[in-house]
PDB file of N, CA and C in Angstrom:
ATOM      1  N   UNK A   1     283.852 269.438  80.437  1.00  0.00           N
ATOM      2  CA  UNK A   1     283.231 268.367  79.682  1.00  0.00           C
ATOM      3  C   UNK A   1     284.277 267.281  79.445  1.00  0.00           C
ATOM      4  N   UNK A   2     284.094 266.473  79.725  1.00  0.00           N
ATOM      5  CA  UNK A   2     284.660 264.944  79.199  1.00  0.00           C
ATOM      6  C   UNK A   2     284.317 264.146  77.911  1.00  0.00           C
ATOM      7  N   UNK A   3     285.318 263.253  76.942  1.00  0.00           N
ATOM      8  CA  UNK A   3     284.440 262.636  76.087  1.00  0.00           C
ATOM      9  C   UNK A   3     285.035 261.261  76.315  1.00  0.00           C
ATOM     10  N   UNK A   4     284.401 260.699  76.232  1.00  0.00           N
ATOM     11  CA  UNK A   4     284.875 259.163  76.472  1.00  0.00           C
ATOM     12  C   UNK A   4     284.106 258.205  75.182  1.00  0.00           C
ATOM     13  N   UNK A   5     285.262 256.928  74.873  1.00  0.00           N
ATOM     14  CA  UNK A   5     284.598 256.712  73.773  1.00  0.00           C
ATOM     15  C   UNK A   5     284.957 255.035  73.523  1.00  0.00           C
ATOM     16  N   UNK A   6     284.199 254.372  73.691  1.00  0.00           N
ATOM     17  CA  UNK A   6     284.317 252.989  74.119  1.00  0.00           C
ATOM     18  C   UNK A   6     283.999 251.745  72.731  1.00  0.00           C
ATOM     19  N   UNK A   7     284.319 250.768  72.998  1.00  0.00           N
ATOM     20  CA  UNK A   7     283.882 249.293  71.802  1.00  0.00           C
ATOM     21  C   UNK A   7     283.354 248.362  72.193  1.00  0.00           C
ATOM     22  N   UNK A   8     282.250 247.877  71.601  1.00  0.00           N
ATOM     23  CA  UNK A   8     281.140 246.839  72.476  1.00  0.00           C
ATOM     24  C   UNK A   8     281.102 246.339  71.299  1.00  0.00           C
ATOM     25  N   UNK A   9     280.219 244.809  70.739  1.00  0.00           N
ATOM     26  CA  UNK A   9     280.045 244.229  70.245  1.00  0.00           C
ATOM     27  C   UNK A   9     278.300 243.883  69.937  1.00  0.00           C
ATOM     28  N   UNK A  10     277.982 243.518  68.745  1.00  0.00           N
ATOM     29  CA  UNK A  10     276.618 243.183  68.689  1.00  0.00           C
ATOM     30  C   UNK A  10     276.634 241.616  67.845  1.00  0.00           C
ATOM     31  N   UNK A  11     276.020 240.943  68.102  1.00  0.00           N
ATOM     32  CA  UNK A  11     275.785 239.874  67.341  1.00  0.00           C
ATOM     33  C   UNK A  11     275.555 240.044  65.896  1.00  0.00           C
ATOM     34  N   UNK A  12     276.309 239.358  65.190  1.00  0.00           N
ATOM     35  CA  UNK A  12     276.184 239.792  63.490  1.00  0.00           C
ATOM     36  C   UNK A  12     274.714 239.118  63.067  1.00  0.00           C
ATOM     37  N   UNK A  13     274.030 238.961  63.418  1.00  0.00           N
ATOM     38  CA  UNK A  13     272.054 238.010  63.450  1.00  0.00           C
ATOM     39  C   UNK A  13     271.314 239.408  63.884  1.00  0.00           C
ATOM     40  N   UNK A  14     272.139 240.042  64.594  1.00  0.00           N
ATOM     41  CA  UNK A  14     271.153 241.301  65.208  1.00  0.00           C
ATOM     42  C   UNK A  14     271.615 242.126  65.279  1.00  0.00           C
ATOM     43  N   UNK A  15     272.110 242.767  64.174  1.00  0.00           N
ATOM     44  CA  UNK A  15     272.528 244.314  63.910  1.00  0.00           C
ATOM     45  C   UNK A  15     271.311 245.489  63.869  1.00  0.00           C
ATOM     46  N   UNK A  16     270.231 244.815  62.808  1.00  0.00           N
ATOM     47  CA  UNK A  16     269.332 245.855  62.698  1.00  0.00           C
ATOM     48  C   UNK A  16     268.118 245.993  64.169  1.00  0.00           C
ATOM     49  N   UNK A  17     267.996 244.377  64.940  1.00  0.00           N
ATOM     50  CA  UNK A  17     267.655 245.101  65.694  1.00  0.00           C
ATOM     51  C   UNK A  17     268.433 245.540  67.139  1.00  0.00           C
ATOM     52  N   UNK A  18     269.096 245.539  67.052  1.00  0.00           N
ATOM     53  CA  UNK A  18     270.100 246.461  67.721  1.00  0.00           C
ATOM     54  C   UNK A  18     269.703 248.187  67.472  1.00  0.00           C
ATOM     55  N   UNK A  19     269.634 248.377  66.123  1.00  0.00           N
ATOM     56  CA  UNK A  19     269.493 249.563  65.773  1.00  0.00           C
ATOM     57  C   UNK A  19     267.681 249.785  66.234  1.00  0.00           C
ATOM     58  N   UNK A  20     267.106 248.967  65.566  1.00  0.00           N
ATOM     59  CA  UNK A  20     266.174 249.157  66.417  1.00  0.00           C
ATOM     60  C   UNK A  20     265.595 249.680  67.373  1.00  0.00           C
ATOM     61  N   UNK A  21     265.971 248.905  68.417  1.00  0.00           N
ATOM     62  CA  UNK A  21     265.743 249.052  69.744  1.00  0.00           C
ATOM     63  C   UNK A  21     266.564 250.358  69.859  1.00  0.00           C
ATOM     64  N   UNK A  22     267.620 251.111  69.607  1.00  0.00           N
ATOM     65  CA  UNK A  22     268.213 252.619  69.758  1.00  0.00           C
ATOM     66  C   UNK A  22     267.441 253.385  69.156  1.00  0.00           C
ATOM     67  N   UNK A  23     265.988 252.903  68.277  1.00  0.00           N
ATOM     68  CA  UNK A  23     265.490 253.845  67.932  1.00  0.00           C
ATOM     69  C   UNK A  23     264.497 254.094  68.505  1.00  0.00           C
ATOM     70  N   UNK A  24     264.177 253.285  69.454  1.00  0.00           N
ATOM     71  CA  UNK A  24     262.690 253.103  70.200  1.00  0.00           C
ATOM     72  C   UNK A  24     263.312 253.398  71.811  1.00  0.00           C
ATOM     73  N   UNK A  25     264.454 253.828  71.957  1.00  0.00           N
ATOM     74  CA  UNK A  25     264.858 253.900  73.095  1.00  0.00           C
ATOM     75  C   UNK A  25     263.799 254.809  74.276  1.00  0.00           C
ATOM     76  N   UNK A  26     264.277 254.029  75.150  1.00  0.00           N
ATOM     77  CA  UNK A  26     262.480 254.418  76.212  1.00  0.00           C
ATOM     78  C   UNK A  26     263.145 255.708  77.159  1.00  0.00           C
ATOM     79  N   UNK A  27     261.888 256.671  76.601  1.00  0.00           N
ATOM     80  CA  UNK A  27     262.065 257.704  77.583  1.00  0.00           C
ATOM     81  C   UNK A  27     262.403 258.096  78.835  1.00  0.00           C
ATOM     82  N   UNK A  28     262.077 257.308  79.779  1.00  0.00           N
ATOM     83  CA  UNK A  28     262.737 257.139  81.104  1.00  0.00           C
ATOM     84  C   UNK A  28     264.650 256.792  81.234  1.00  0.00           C
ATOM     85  N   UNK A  29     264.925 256.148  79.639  1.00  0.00           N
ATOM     86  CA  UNK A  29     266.047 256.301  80.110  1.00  0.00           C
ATOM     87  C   UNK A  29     267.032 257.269  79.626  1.00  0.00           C
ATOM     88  N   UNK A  30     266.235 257.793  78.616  1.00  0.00           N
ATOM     89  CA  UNK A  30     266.997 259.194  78.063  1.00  0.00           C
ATOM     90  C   UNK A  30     266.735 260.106  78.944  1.00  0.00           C
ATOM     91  N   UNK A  31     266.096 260.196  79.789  1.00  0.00           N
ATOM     92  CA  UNK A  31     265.943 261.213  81.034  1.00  0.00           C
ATOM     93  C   UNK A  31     266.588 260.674  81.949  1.00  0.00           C
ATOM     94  N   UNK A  32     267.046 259.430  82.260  1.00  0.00           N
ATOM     95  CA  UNK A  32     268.211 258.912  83.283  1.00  0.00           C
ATOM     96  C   UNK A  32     269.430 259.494  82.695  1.00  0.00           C
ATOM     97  N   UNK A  33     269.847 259.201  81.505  1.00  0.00           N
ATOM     98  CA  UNK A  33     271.097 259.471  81.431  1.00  0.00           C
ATOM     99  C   UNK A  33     271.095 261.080  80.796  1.00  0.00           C
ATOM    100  N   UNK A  34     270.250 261.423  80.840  1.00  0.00           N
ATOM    101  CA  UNK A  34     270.557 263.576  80.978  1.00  0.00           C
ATOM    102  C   UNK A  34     270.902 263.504  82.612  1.00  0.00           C
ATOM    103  N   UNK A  35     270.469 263.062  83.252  1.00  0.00           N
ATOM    104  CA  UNK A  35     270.480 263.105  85.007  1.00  0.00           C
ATOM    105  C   UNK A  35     271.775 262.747  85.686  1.00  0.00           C
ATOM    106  N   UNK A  36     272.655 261.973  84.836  1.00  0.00           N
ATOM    107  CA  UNK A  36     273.298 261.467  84.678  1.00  0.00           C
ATOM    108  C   UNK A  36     274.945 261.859  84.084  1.00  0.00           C
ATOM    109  N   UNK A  37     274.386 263.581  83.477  1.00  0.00           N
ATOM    110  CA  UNK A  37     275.159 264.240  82.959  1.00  0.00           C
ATOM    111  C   UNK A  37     275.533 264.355  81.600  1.00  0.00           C
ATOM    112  N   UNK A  38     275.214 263.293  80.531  1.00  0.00           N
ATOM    113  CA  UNK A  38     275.112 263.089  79.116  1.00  0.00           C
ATOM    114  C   UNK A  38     274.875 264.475  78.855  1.00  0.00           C
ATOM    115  N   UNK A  39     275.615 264.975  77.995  1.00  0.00           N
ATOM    116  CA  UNK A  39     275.496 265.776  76.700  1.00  0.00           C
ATOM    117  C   UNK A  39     275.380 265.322  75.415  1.00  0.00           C
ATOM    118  N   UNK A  40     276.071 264.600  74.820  1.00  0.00           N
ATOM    119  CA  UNK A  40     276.314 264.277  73.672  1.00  0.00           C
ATOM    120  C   UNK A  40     275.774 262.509  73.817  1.00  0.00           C
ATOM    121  N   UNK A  41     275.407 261.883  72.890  1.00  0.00           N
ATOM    122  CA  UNK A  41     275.853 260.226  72.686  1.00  0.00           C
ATOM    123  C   UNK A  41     275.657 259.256  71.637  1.00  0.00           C
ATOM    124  N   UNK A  42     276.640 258.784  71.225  1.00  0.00           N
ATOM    125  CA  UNK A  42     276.475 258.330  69.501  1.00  0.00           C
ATOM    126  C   UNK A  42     277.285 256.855  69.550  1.00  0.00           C
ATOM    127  N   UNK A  43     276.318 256.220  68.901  1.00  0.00           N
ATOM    128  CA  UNK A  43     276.913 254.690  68.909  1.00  0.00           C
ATOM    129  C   UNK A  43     277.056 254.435  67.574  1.00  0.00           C
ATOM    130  N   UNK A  44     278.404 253.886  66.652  1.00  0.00           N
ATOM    131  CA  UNK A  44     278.357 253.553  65.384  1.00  0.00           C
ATOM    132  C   UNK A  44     278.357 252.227  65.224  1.00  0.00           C
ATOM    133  N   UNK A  45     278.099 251.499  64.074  1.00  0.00           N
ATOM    134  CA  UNK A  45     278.130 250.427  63.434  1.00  0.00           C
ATOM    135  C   UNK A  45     279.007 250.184  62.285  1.00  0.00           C
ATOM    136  N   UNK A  46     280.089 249.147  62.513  1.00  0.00           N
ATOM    137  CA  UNK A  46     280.979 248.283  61.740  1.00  0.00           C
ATOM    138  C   UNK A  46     279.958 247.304  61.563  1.00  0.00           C
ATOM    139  N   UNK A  47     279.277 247.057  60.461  1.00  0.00           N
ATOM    140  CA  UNK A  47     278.558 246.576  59.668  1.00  0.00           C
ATOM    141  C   UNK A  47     279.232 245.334  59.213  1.00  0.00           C
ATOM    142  N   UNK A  48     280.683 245.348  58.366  1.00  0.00           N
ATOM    143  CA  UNK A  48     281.355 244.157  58.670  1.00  0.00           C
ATOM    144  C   UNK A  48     282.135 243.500  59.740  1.00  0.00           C
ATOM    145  N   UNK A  49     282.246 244.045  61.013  1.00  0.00           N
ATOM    146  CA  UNK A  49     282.879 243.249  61.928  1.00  0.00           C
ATOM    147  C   UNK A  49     281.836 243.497  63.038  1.00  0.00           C
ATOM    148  N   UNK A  50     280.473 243.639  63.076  1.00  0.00           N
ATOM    149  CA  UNK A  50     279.632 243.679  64.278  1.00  0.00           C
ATOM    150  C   UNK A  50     280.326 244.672  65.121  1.00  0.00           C
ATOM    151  N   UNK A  51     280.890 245.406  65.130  1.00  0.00           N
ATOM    152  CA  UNK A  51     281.546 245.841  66.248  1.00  0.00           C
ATOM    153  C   UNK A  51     280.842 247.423  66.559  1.00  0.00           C
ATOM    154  N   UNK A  52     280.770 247.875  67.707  1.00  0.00           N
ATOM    155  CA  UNK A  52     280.054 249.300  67.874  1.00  0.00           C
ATOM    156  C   UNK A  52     281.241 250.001  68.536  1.00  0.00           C
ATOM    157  N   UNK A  53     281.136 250.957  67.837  1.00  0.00           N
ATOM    158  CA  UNK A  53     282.033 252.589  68.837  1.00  0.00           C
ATOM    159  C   UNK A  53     281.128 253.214  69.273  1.00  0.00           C
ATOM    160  N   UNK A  54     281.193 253.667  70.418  1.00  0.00           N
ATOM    161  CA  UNK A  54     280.560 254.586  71.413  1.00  0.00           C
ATOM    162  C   UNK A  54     281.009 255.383  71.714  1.00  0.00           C
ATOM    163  N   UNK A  55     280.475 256.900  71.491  1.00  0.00           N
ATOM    164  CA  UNK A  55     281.115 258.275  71.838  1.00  0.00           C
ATOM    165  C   UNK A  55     280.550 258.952  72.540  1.00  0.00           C
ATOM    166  N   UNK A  56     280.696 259.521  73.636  1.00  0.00           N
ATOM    167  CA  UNK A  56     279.709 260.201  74.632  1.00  0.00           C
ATOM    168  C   UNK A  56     280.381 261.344  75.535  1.00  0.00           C
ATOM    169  N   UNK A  57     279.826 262.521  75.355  1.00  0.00           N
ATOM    170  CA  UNK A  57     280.162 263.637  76.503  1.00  0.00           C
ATOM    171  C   UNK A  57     279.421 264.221  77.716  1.00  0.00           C
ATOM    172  N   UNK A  58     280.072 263.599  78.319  1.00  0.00           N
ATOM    173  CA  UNK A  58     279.562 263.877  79.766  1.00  0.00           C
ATOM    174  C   UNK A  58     280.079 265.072  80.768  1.00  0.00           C
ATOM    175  N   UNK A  59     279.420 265.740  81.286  1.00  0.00           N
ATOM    176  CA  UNK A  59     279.690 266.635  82.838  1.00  0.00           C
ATOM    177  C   UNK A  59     280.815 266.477  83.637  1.00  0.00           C
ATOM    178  N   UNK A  60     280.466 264.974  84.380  1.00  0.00           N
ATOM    179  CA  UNK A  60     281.147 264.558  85.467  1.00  0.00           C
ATOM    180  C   UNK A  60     281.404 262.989  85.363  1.00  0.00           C
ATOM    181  N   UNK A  61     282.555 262.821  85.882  1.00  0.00           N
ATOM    182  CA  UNK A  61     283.259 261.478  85.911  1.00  0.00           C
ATOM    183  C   UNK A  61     282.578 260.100  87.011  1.00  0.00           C
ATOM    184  N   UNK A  62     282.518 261.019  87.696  1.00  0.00           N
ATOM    185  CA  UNK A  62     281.732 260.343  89.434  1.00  0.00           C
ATOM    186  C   UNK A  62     280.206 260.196  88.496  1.00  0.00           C
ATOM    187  N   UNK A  63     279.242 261.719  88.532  1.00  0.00           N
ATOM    188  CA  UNK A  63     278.295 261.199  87.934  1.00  0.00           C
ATOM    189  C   UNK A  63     277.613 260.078  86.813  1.00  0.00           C
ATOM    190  N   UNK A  64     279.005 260.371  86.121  1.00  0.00           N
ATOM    191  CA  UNK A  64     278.640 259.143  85.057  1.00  0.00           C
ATOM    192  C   UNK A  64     278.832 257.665  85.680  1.00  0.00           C
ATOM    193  N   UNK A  65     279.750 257.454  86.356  1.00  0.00           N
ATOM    194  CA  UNK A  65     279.677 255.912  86.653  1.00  0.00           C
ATOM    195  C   UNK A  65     278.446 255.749  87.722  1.00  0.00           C
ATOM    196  N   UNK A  66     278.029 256.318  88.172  1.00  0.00           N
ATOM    197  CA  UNK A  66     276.650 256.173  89.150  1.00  0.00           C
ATOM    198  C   UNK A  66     275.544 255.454  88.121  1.00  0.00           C
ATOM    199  N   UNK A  67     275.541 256.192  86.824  1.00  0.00           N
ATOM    200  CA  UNK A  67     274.058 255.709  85.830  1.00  0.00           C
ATOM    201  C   UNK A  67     274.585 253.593  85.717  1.00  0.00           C
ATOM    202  N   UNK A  68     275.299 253.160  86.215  1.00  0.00           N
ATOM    203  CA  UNK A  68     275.471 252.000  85.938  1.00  0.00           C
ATOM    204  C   UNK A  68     274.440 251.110  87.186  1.00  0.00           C
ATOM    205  N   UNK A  69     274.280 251.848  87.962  1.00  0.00           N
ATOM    206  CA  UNK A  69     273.242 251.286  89.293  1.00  0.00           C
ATOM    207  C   UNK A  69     272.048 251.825  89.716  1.00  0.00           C
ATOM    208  N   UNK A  70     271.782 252.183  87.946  1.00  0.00           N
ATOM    209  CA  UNK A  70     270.461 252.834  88.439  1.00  0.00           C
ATOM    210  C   UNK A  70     269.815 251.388  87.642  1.00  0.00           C
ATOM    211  N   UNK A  71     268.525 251.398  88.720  1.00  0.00           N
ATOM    212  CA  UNK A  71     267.276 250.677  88.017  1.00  0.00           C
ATOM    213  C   UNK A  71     266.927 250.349  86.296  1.00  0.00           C
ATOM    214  N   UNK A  72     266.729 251.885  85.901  1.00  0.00           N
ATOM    215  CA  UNK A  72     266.738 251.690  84.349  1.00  0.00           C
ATOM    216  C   UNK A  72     267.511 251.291  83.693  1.00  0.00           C
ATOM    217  N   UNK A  73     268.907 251.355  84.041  1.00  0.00           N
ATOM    218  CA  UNK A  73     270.296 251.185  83.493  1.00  0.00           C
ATOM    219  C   UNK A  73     270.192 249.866  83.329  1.00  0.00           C
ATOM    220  N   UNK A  74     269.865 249.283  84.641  1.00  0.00           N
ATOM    221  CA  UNK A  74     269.986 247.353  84.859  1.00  0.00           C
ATOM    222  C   UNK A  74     269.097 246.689  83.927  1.00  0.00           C
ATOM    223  N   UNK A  75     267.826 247.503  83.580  1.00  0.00           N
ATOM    224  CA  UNK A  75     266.705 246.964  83.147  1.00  0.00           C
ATOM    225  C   UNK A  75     267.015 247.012  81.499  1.00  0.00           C
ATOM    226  N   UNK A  76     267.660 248.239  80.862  1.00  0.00           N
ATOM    227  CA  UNK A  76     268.316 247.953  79.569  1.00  0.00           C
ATOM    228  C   UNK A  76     269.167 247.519  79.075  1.00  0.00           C
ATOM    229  N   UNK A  77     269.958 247.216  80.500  1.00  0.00           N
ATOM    230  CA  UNK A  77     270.794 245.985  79.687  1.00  0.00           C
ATOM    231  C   UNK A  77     270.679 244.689  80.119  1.00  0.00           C
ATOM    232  N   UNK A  78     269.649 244.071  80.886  1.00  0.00           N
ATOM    233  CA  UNK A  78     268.798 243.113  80.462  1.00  0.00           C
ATOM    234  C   UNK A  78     268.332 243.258  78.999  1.00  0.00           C
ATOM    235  N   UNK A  79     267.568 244.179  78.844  1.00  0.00           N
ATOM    236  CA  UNK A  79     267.037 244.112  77.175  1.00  0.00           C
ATOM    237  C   UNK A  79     267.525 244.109  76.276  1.00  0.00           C
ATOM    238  N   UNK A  80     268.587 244.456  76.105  1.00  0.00           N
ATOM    239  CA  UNK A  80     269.849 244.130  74.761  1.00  0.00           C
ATOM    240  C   UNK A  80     270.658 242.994  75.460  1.00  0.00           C
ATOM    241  N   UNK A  81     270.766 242.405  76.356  1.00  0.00           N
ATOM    242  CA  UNK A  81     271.633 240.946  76.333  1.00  0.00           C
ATOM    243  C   UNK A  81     271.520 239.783  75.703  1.00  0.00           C
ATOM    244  N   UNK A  82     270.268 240.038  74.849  1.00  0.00           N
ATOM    245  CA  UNK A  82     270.134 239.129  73.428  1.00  0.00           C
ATOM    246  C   UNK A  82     270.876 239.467  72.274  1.00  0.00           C
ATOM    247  N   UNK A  83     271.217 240.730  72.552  1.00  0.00           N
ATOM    248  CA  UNK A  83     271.497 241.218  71.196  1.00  0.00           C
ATOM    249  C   UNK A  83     272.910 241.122  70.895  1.00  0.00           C
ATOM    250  N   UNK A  84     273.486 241.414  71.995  1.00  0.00           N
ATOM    251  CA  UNK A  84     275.350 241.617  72.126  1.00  0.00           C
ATOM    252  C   UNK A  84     275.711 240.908  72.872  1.00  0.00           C
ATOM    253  N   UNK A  85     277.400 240.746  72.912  1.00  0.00           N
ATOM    254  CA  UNK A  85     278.190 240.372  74.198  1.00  0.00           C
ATOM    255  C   UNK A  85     278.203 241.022  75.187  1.00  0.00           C
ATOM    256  N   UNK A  86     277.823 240.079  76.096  1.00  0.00           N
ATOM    257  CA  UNK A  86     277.451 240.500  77.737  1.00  0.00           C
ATOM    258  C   UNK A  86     278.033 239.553  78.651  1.00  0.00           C
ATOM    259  N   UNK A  87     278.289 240.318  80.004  1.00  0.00           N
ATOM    260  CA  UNK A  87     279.045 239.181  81.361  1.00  0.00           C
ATOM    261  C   UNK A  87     277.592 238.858  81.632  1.00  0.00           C
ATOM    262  N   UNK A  88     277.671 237.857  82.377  1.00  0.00           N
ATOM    263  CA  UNK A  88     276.595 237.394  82.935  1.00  0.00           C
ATOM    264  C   UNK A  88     275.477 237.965  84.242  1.00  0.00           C
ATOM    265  N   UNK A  89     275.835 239.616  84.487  1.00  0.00           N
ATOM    266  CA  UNK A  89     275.427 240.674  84.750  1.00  0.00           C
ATOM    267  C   UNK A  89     274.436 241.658  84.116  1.00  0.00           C
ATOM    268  N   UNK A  90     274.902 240.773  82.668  1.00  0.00           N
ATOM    269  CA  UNK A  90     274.291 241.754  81.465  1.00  0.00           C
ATOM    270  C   UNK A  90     274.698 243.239  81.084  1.00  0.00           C
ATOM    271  N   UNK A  91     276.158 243.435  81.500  1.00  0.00           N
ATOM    272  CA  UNK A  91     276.974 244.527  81.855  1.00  0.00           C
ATOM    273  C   UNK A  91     277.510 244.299  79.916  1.00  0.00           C
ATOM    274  N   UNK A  92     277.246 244.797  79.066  1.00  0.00           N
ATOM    275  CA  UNK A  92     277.679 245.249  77.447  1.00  0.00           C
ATOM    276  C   UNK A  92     279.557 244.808  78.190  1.00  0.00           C
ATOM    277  N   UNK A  93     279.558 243.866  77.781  1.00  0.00           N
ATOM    278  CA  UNK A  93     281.209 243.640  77.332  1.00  0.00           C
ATOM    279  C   UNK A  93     281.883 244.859  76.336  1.00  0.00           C
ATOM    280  N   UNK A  94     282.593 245.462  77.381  1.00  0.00           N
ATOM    281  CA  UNK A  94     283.282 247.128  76.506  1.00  0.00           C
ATOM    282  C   UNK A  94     284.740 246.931  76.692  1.00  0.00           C
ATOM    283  N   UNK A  95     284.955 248.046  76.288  1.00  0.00           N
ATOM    284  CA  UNK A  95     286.718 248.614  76.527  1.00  0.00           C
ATOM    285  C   UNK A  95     286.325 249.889  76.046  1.00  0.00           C
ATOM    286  N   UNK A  96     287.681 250.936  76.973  1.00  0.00           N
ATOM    287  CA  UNK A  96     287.740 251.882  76.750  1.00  0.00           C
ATOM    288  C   UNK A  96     288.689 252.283  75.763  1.00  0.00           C
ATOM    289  N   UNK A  97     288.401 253.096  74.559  1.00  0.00           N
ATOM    290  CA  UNK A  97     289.320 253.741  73.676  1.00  0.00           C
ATOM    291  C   UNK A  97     290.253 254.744  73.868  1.00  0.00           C
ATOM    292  N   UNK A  98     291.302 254.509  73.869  1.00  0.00           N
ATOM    293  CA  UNK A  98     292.171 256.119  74.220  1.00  0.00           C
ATOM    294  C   UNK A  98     292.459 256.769  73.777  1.00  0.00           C
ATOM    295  N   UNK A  99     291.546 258.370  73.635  1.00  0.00           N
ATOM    296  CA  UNK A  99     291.923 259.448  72.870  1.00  0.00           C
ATOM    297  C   UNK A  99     293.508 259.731  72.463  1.00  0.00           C
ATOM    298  N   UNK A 100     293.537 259.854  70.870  1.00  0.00           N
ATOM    299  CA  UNK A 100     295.330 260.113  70.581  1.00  0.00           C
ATOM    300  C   UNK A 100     295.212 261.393  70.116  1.00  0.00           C
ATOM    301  N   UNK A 101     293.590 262.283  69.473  1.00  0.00           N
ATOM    302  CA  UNK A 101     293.735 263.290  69.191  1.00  0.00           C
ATOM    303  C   UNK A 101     292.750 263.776  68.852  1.00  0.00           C
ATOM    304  N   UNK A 102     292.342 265.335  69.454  1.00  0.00           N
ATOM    305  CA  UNK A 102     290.834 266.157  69.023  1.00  0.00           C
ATOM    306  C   UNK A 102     291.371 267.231  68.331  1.00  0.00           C
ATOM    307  N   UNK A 103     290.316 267.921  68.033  1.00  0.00           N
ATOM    308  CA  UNK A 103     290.592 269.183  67.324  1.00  0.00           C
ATOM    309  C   UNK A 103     288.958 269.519  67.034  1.00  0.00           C
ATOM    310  N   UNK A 104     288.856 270.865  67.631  1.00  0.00           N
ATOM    311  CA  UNK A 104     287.783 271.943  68.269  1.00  0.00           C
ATOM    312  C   UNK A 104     287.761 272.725  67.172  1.00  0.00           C
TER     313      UNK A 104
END
């Protein structure tokens, strides 16, 4: 298992529906990303700096970067590129966080 755990941004105008829309998240793509290898996946909210952490455990390394060219993938992040910072791909403007320490 892998955990990887990333920082994206949401527009401070659209926090709640940001949250929103994660709550209405469409079935087809929670069955993409089980397919995809997801175990785990949790997005938090910095409420004062707009900012989101993303935590997610995945299977496989290869498998996971594949869910970025799937159909559904493209199509939801079209649908939140109102909401957050995005390239003009509609690719969630991220960075990766680097684990300094777990404990099991």
């Amino acid at each position: 298992m892998f955990r990887k755990a990333f920082m994206m941004k949401v527009y401070p105008d659209q926090q709640q529906e940001y949250e929103k829309r994660h709550k209405e998240i469409w079935p087809e793509m929670v069955e993409e990303l089980r397919k995809h290898g997801v175990k785990s996946y949790s997005i938090f909210l910095n409420t004062k700096t707009s900012e989101l952490y993303g935590y997610i455990e995945i299977e496989d390394e290869e498998l996971w970067s594949e869910m970025a060219e799937t159909a559904i993938n493209q199509k939801w992040w079209e649908y939140m590129s109102p909401v957050m910072e995005t390239h003009p791909d509609h690719r969630p403007v991220s960075f990766d966080l680097q684990e300094v320490f777990h404990l099991e």
